[in-house]
PDB file of N, CA and C in Angstrom:
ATOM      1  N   UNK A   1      65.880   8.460 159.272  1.00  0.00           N
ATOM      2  CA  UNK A   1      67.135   7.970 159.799  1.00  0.00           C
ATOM      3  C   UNK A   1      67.653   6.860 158.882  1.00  0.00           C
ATOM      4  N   UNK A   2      68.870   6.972 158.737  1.00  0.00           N
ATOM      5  CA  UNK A   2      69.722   5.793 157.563  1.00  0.00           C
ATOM      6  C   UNK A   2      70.263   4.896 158.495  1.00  0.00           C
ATOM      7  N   UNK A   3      70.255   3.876 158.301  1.00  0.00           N
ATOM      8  CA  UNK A   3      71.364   2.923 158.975  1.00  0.00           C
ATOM      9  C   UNK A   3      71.577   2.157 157.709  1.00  0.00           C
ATOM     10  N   UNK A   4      73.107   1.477 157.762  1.00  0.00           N
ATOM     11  CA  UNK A   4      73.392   0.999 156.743  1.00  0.00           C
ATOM     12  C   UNK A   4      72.877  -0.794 156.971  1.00  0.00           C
ATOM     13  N   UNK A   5      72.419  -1.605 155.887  1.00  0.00           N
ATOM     14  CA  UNK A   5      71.924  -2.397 156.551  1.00  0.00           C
ATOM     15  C   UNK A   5      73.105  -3.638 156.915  1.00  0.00           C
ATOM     16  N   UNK A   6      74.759  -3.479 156.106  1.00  0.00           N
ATOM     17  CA  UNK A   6      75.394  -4.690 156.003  1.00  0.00           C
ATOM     18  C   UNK A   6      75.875  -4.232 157.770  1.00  0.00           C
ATOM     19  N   UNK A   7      75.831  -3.364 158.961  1.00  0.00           N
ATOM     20  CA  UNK A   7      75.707  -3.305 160.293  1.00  0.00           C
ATOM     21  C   UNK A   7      74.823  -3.813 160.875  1.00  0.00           C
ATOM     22  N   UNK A   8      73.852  -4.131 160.562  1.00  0.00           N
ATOM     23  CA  UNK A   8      72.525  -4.690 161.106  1.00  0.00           C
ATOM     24  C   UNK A   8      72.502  -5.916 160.989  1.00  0.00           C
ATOM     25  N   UNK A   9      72.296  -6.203 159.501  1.00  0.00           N
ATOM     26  CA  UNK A   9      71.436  -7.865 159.027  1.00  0.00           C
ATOM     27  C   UNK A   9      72.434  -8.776 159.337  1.00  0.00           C
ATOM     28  N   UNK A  10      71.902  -9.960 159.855  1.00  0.00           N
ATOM     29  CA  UNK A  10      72.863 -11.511 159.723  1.00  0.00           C
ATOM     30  C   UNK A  10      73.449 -11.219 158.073  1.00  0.00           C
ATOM     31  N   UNK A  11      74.379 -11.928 157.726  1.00  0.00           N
ATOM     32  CA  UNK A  11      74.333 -11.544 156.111  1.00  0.00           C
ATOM     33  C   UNK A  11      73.605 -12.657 155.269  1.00  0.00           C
ATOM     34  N   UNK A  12      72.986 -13.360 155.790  1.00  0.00           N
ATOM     35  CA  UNK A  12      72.150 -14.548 155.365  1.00  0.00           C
ATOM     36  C   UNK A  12      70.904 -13.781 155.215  1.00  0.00           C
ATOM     37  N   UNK A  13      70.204 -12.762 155.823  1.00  0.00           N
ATOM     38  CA  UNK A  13      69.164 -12.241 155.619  1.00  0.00           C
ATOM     39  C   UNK A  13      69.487 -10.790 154.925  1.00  0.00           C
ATOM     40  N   UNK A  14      70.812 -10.590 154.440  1.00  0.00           N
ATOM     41  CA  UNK A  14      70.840  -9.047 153.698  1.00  0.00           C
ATOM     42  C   UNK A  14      70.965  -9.689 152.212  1.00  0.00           C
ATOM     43  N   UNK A  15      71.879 -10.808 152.005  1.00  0.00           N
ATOM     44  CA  UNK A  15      71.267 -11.678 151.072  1.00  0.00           C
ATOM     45  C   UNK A  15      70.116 -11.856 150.438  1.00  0.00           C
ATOM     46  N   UNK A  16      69.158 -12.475 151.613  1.00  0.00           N
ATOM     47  CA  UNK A  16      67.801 -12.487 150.905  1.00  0.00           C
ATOM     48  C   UNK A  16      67.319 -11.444 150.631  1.00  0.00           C
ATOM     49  N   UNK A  17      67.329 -10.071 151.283  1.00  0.00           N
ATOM     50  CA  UNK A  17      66.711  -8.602 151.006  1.00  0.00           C
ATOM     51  C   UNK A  17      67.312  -8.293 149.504  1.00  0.00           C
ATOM     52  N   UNK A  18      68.223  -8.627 149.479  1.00  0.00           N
ATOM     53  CA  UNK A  18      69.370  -8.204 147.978  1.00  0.00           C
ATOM     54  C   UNK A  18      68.345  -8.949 146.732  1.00  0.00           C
ATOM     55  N   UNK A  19      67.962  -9.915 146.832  1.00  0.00           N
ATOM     56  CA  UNK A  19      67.422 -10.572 145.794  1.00  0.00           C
ATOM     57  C   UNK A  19      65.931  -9.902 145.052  1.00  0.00           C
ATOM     58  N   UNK A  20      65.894  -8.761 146.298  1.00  0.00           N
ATOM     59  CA  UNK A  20      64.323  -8.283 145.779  1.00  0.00           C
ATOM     60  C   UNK A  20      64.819  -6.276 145.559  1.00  0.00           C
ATOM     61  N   UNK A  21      65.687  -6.203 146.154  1.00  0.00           N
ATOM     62  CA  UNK A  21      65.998  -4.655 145.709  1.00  0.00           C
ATOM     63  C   UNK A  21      67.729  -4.793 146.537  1.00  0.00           C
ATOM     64  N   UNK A  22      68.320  -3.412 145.680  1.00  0.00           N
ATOM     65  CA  UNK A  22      70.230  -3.572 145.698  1.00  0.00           C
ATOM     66  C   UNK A  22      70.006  -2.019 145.841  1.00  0.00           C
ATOM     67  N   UNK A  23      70.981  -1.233 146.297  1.00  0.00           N
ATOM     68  CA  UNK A  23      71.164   0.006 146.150  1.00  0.00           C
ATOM     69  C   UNK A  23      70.332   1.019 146.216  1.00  0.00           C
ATOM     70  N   UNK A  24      69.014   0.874 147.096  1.00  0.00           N
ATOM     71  CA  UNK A  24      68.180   1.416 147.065  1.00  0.00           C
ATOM     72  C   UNK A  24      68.052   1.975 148.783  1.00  0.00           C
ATOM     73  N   UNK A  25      67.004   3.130 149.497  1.00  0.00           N
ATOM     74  CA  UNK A  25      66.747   2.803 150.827  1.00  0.00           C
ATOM     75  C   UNK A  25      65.318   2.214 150.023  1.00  0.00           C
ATOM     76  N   UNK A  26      64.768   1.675 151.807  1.00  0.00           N
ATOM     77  CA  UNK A  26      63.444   0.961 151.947  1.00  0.00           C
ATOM     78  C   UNK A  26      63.181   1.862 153.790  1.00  0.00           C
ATOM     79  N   UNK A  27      61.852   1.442 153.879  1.00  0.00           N
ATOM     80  CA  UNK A  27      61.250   1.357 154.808  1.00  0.00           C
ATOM     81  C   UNK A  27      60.979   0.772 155.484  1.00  0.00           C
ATOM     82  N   UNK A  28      61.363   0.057 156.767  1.00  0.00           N
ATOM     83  CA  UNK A  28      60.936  -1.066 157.506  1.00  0.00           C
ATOM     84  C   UNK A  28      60.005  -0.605 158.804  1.00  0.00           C
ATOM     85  N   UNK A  29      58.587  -0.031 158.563  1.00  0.00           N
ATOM     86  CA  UNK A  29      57.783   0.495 159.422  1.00  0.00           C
ATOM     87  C   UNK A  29      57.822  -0.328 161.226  1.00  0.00           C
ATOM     88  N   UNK A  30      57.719  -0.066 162.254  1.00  0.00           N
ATOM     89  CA  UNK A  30      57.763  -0.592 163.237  1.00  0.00           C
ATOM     90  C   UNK A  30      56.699  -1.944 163.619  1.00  0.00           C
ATOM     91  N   UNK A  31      57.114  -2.466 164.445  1.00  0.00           N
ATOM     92  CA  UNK A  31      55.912  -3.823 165.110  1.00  0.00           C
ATOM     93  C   UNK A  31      54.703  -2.783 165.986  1.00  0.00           C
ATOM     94  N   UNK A  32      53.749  -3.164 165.505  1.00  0.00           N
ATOM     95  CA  UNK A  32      52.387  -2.748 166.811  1.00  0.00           C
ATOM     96  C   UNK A  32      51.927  -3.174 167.701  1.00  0.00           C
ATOM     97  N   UNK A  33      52.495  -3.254 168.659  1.00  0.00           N
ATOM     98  CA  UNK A  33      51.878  -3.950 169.921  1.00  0.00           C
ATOM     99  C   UNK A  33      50.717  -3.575 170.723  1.00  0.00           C
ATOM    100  N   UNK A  34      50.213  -4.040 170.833  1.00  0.00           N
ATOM    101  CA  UNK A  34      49.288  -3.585 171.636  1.00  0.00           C
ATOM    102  C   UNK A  34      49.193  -4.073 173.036  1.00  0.00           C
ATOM    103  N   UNK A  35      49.042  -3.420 173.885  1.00  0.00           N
ATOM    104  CA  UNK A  35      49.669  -3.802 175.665  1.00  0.00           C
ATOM    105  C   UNK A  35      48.070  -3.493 176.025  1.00  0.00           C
ATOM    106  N   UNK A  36      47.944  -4.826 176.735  1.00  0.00           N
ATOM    107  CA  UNK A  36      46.334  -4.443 177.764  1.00  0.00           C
ATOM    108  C   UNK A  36      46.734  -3.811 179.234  1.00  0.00           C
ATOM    109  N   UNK A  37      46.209  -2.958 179.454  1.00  0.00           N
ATOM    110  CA  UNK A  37      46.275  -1.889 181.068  1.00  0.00           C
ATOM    111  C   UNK A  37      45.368  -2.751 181.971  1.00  0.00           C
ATOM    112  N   UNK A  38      45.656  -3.154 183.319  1.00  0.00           N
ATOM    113  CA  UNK A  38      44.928  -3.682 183.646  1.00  0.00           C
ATOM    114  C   UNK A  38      43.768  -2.745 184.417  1.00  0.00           C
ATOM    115  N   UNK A  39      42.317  -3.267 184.369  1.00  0.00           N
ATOM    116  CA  UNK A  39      40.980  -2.208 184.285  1.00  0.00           C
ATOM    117  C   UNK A  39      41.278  -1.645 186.053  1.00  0.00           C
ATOM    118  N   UNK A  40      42.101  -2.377 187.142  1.00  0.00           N
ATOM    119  CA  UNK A  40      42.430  -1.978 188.553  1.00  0.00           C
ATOM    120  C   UNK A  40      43.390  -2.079 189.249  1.00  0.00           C
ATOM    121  N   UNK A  41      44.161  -1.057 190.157  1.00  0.00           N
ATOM    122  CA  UNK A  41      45.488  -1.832 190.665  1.00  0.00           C
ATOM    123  C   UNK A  41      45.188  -1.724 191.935  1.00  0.00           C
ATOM    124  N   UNK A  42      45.809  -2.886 192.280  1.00  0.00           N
ATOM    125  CA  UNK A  42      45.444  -2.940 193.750  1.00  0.00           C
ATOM    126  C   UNK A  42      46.548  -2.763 194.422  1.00  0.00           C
ATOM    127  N   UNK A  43      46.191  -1.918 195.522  1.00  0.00           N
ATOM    128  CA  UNK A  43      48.011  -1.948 196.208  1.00  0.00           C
ATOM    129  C   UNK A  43      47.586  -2.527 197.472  1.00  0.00           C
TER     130      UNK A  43
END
């Protein structure tokens, strides 16, 4: 999926992305969360 990033970024942070690659895509893989289940539910 493409999204363009000057829709997204503050432009203070598409700025800083610019300084390390221009005209290119990238990959910004997702956050991993990890969620604890609790071990019983009590109703």
């Amino acid at each position: 999926m493409y999204t363009n990033a000057e829709e997204i970024l503050p432009e203070e942070l598409l700025r800083q992305v610019q300084e390390y690659i221009q005209g290119q895509e990238i990959y910004i893989p997702k956050l991993q969360f990890q969620v604890e289940l609790p071990s019983k539910i009590v109703l």
